[in-house]
Protein backbone atom coordinates (compact mmCIF):
# COMPACT_ATOMS: atom_id res chain seq x y z
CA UNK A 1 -33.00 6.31 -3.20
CA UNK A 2 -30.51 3.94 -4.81
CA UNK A 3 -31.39 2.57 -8.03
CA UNK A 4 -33.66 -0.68 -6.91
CA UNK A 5 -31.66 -2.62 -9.74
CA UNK A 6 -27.98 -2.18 -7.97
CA UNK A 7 -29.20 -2.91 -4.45
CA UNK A 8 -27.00 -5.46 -2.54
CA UNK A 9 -29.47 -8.52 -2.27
CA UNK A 10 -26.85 -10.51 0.29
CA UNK A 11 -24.03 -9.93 1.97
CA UNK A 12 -21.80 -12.62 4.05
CA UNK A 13 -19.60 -11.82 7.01
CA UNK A 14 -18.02 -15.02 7.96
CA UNK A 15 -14.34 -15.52 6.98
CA UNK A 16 -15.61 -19.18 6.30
CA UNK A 17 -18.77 -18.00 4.10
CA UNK A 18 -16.40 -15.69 2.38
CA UNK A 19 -12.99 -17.71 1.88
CA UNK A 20 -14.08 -19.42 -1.49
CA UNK A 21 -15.34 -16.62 -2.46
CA UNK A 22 -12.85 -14.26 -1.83
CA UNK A 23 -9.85 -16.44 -3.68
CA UNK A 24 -11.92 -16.91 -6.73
CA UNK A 25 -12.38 -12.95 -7.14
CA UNK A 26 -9.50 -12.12 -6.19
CA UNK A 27 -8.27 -14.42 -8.90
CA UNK A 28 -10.05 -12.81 -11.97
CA UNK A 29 -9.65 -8.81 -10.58
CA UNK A 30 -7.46 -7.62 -12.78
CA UNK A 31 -6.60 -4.64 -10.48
CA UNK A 32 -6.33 -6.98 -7.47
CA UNK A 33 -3.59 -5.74 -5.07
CA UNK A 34 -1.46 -7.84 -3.30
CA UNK A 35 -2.65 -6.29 0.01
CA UNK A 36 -6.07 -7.68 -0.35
CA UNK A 37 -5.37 -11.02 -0.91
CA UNK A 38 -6.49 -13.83 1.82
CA UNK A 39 -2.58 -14.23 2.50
CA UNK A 40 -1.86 -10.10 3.09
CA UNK A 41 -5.38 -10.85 5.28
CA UNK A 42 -3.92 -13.20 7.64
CA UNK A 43 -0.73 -11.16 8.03
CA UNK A 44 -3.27 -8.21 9.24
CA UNK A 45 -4.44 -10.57 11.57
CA UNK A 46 -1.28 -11.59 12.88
CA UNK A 47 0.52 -8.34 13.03
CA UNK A 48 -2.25 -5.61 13.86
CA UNK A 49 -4.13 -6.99 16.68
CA UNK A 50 -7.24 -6.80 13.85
CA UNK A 51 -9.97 -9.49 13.58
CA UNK A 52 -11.40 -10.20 10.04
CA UNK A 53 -14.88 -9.02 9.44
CA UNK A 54 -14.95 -9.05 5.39
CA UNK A 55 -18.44 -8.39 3.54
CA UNK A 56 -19.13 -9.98 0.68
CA UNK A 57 -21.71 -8.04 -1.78
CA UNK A 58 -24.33 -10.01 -4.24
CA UNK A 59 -25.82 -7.39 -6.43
CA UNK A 60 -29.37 -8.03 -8.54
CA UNK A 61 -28.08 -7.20 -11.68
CA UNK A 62 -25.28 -9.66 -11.29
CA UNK A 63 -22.27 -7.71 -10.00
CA UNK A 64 -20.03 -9.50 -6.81
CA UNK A 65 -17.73 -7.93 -4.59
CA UNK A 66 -15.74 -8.69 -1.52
CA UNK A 67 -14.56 -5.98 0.88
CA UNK A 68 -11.97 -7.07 3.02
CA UNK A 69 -12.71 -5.39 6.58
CA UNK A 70 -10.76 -5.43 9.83
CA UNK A 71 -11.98 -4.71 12.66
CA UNK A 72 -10.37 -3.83 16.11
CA UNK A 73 -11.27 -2.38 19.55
CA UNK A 74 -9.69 0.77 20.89
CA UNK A 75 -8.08 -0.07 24.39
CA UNK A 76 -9.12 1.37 26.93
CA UNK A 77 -11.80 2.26 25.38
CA UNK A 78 -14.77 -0.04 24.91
CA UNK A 79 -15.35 1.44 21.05
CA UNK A 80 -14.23 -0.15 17.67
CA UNK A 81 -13.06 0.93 14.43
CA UNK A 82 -12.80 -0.94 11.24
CA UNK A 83 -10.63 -0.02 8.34
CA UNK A 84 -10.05 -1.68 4.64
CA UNK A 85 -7.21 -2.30 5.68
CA UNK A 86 -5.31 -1.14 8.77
CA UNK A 87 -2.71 1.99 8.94
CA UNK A 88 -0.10 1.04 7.20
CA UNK A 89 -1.01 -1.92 5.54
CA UNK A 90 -1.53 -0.82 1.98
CA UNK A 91 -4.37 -0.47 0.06
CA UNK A 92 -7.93 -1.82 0.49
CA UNK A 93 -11.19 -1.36 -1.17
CA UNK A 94 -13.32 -3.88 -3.16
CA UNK A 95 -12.39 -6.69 -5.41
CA UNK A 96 -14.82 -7.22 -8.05
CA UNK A 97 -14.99 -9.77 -11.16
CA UNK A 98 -15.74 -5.80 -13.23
CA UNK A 99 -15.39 -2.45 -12.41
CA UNK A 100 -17.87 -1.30 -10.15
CA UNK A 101 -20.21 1.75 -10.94
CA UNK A 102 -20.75 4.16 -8.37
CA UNK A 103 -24.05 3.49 -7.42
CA UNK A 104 -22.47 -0.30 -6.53
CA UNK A 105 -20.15 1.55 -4.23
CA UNK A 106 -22.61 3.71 -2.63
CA UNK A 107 -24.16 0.69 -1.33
CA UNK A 108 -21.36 -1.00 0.06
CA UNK A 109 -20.64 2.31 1.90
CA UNK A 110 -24.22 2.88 3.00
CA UNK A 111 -23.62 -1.02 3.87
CA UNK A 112 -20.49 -0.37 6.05
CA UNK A 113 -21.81 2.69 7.82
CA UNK A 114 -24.28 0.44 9.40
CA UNK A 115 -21.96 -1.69 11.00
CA UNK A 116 -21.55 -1.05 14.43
CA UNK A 117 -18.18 0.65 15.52
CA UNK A 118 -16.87 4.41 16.44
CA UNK A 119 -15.14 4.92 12.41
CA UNK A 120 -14.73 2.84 9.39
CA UNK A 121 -11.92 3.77 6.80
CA UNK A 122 -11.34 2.57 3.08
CA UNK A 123 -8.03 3.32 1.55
CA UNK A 124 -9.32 2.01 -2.00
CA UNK A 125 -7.01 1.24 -5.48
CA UNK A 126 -5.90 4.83 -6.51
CA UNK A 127 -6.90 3.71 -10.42
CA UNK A 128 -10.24 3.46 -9.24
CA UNK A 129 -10.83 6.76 -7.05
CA UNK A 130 -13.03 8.31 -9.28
CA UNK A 131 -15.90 5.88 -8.74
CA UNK A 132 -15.22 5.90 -5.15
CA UNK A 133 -14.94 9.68 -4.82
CA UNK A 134 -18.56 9.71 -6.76
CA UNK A 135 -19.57 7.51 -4.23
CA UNK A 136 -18.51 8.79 -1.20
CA UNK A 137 -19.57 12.50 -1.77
CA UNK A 138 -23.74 10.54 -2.46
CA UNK A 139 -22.85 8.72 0.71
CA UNK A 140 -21.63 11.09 2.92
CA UNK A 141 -18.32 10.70 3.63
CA UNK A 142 -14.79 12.55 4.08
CA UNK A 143 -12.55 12.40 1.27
CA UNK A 144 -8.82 12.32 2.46
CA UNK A 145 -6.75 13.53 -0.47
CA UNK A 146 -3.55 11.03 -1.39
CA UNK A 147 -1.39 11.07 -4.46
CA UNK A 148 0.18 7.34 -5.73
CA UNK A 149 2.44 7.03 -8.69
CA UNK A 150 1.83 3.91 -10.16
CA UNK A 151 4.03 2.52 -13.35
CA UNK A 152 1.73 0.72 -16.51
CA UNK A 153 4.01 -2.47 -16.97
CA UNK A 154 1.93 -3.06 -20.17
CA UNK A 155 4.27 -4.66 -23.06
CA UNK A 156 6.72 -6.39 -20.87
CA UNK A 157 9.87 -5.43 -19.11
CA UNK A 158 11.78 -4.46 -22.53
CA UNK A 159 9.15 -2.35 -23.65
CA UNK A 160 8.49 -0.48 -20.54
CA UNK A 161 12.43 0.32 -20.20
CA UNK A 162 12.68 1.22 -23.33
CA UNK A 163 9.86 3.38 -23.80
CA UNK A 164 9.05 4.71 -20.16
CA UNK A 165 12.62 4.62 -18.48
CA UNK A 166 14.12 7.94 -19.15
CA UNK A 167 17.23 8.26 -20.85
CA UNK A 168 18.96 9.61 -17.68
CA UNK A 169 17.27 6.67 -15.87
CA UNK A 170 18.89 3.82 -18.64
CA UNK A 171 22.09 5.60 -17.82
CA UNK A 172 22.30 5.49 -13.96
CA UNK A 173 21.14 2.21 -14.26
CA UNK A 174 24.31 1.19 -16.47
CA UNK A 175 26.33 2.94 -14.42
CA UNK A 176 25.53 0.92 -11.01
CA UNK A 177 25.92 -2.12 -13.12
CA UNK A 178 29.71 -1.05 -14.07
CA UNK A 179 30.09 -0.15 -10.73
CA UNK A 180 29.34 -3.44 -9.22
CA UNK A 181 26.36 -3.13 -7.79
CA UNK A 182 24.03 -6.06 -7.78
CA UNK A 183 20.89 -7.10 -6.52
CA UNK A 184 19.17 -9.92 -4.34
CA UNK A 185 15.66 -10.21 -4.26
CA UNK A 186 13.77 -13.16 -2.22
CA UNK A 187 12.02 -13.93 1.05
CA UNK A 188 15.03 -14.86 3.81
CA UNK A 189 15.90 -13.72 7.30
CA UNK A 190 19.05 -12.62 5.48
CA UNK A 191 17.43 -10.23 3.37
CA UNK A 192 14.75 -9.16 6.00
CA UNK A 193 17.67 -8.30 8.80
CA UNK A 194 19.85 -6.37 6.04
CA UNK A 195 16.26 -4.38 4.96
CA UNK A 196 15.53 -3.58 8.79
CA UNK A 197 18.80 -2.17 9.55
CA UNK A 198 18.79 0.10 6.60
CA UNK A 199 15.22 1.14 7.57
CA UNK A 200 16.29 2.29 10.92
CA UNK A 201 19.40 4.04 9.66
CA UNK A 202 17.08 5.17 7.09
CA UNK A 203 14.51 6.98 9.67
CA UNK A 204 17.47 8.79 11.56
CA UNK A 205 18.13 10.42 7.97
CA UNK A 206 14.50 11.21 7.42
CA UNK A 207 14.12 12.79 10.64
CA UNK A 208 17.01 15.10 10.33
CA UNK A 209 15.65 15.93 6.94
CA UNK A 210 11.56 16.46 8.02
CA UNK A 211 12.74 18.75 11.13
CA UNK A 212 11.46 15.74 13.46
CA UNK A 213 13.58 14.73 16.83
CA UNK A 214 15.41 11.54 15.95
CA UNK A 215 13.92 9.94 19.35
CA UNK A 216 10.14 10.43 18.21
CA UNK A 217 11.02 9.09 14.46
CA UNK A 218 12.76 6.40 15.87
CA UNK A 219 9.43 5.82 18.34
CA UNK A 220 6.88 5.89 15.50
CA UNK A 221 9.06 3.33 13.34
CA UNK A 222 9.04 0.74 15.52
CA UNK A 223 5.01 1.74 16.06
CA UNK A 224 4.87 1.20 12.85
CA UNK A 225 7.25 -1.21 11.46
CA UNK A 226 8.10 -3.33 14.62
CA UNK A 227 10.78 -6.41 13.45
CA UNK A 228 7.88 -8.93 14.65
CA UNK A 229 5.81 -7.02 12.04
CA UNK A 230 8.17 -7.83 8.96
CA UNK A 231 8.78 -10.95 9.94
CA UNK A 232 4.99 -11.99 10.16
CA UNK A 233 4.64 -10.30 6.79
CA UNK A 234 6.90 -12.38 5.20
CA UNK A 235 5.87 -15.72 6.88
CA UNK A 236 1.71 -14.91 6.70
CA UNK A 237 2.44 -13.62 3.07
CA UNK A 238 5.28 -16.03 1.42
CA UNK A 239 5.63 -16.03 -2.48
CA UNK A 240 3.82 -12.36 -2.16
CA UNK A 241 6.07 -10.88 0.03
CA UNK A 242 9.80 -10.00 -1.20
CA UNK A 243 12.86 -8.06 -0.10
CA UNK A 244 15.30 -6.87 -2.40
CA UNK A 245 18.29 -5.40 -1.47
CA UNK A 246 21.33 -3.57 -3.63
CA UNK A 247 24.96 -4.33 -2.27
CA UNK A 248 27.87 -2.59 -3.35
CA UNK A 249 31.25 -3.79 -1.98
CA UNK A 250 29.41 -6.54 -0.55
CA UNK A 251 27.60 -3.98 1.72
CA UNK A 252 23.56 -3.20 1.63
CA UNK A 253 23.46 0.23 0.74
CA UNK A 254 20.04 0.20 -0.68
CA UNK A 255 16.64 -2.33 -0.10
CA UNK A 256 12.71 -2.64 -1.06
CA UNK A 257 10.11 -4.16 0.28
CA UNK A 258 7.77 -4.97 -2.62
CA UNK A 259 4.49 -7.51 -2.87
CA UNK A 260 3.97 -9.11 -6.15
CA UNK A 261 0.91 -10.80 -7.06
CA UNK A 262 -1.56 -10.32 -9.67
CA UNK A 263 -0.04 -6.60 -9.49
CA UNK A 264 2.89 -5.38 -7.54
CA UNK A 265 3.03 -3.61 -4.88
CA UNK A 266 6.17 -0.98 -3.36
CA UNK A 267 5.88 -1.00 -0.19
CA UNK A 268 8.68 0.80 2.09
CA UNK A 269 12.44 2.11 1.04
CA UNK A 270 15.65 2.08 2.80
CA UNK A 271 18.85 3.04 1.96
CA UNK A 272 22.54 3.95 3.70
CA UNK A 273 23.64 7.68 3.02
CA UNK A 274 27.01 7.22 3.74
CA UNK A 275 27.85 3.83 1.86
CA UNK A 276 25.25 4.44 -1.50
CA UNK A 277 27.29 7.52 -2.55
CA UNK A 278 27.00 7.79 -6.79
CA UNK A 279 26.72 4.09 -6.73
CA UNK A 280 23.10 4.99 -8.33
CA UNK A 281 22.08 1.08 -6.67
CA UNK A 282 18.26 2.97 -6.19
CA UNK A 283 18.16 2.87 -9.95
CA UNK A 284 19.22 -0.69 -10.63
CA UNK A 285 16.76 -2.33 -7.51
CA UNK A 286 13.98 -0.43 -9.19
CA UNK A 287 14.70 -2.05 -12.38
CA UNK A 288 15.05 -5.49 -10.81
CA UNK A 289 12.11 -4.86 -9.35
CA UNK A 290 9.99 -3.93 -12.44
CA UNK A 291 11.67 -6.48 -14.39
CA UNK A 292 10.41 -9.24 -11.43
CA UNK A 293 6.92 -7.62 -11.65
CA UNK A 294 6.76 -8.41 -15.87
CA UNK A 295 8.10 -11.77 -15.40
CA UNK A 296 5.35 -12.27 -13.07
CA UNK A 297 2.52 -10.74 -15.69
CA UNK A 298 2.00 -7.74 -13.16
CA UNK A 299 0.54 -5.33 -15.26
CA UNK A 300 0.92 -2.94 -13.14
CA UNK A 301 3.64 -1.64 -10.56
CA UNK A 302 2.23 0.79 -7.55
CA UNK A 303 4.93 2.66 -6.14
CA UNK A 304 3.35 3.94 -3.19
CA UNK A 305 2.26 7.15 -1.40
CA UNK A 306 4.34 10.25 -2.44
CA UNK A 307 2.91 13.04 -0.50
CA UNK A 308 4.15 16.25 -1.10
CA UNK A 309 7.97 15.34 -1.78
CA UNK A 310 8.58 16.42 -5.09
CA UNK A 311 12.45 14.68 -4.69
CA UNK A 312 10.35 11.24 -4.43
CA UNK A 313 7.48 12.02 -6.87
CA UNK A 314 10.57 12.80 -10.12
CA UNK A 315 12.65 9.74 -8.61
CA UNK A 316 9.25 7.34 -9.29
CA UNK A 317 8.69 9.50 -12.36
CA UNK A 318 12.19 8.48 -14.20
CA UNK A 319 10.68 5.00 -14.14
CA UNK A 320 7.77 6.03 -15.97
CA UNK A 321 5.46 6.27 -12.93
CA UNK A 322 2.51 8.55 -13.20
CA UNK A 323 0.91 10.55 -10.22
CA UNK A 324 -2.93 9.23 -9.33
CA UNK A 325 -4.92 11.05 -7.12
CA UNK A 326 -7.35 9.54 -4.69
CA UNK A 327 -8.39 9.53 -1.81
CA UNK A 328 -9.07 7.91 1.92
CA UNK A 329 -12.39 7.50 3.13
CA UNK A 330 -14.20 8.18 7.00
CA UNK A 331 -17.17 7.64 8.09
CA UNK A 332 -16.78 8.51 11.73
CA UNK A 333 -19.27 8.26 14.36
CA UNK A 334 -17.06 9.61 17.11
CA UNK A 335 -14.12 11.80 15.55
CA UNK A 336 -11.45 9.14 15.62
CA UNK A 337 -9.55 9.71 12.49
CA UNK A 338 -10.23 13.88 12.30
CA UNK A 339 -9.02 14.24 16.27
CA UNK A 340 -5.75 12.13 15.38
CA UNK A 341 -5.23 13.72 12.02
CA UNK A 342 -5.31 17.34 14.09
CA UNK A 343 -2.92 16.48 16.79
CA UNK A 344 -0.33 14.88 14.03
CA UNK A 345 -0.81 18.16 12.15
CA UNK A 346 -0.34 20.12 15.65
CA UNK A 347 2.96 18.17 16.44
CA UNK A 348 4.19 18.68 12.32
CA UNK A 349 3.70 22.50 12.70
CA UNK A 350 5.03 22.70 16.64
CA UNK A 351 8.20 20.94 15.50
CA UNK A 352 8.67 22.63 11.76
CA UNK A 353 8.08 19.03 10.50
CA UNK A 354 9.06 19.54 6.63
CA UNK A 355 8.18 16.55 3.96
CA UNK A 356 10.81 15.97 1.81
């Protein structure tokens, strides 16, 4: 039994019972990421076939939370599954006015595996996995395990360069500067189209790298990260949503996507092999970035999943970027997520797929 003085004591579905809501604690989370704002909702909407189903969570001892769930039916099929959020659409997980205990948690997942559908996945804030990892094991559910690195922008942009930048890092980042290399960073369909055609150069490399046929990459990108899908990002999400892009020459050899909000958000990476050379423009648009995050008051800058590539977990570490483990969570009532995790593994291991 739950402790009778954390039990949920409401809960409201609606998108219209939960809108107010939802801005006003998503306002005063201080961990609140870009991705589950009401703006990064409606580009879910728009660009995943999804259909909002948030909860909203009224606790007895005073404690309010709003999940933001999506929920969308498997065709063919006549089933549903419901995620916080989507593949590929960042992070999820509760907002909250204050950090949730577990015991709040294990309600709002004995809450959502209740609601009817095949599977239900939350991809929650990495800096608060340990509650959720409590949670899940009392609850039940599988624990996918994730590494993030994720940069403390505490003390302002001079202060974090000076004192979590290393050396090396300061250096390369002179060096593109001397070099010429300068940086854009806005919302435009300049800036999108430059980002998208790096990105696609930018798979071809990756394939050759991960052992994977350039065909298939090039299939699962657009799966993925379809040009309609960055384009609805940006108009769903504007003033979140921002592209930066290094040029060199007056070429792109380099470009970010990156949400910044209350925090900030790295999102995907591109670059040209064959025009970047020692330019070092990776190093300068991550600066840019971090310096836009402080002037915004981020105070913190996630810089995404890292996997097992220790060439792009020391790359986020020169920044100052620590590694935080966490981890996805399934409650599946048909084996949606564990049969598609096995094939993708199948495929990795048939092919000699190789993360680097």
């Amino acid at each position: 039994m739950l402790n009778e003085h954390i039990q949920p004591i409401s809960n409201e579905v609606a998108w219209e019972a939960t809108a107010s809501a939802w801005d006003k604690i998503y306002s005063v989370d201080p961990f609140a990421m870009p991705t589950q704002s009401r703006k990064w909702a409606g580009a879910i909407l728009h660009g995943s076939g999804s259909r909002e189903v948030s909860r909203h969570y009224l606790f007895s001892d005073g404690h309010e939370a709003i999940l933001p769930l999506f929920k969308k039916t498997l065709v063919p099929f006549t089933c549903s599954i419901l995620n916080s959020p989507p593949s590929s659409w960042g992070f999820g997980g509760v907002l909250a006015r204050e950090p949730l205990a577990a015991q709040h948690l294990e309600a709002i997942l004995e809450d959502c595996s209740d609601i009817p559908g095949a599977a239900i996945s939350v991809r929650p804030n990495p800096l608060q996995a340990r509650e959720w990892l409590k949670a899940a094991g009392a609850r039940g559910w599988s624990a996918v395990p994730k590494t993030s690195h994720i940069l403390n922008l505490e003390g302002g942009f001079e202060t974090v360069r000076r004192t979590r930048f290393s050396g090396n890092t300061r250096s390369k980042i002179r060096r593109a500067e001397k070099k010429g290399v300068t940086v854009e960073i806005g919302n435009n369909e300049t800036l999108i189209a430059s980002f998208e055609r790096l990105f696609r150069r930018s798979i071809d490399r990756w394939a050759k790298k991960q052992h994977e046929f350039g065909w298939l990459a090039q299939l699962r990108g657009h799966m993925r990260d379809s040009s309609r899908k960055f384009r609805v990002m940006a108009n769903c999400a504007n003033g979140i949503f921002q592209v930066a892009i290094a040029r060199h020459n007056d070429k792109p050899v380099a470009g970010s996507i990156v949400l910044v909000d209350r925090n900030a958000h790295y999102t995907r990476g591109a670059m040209d092999e064959r025009l970047i050379g020692r330019t070092y423009a990776n190093y300068l648009l991550q600066a840019k970035i971090i310096e836009l995050a402080c002037s915004r008051k981020c105070t913190h800058y996630h810089m995404g999943e890292t996997g097992l590539s220790r060439s792009l977990a020391q790359f986020k570490g020169h920044f100052g970027a620590v590694a935080v483990p966490y981890a996805e969570l399934w409650f599946e009532k048909l084996p949606i997520f564990s049969a598609d995790r096995t094939m993708r593994s199948g495929i990795k291991r048939l092919i000699g797929f190789t993360d680097v």
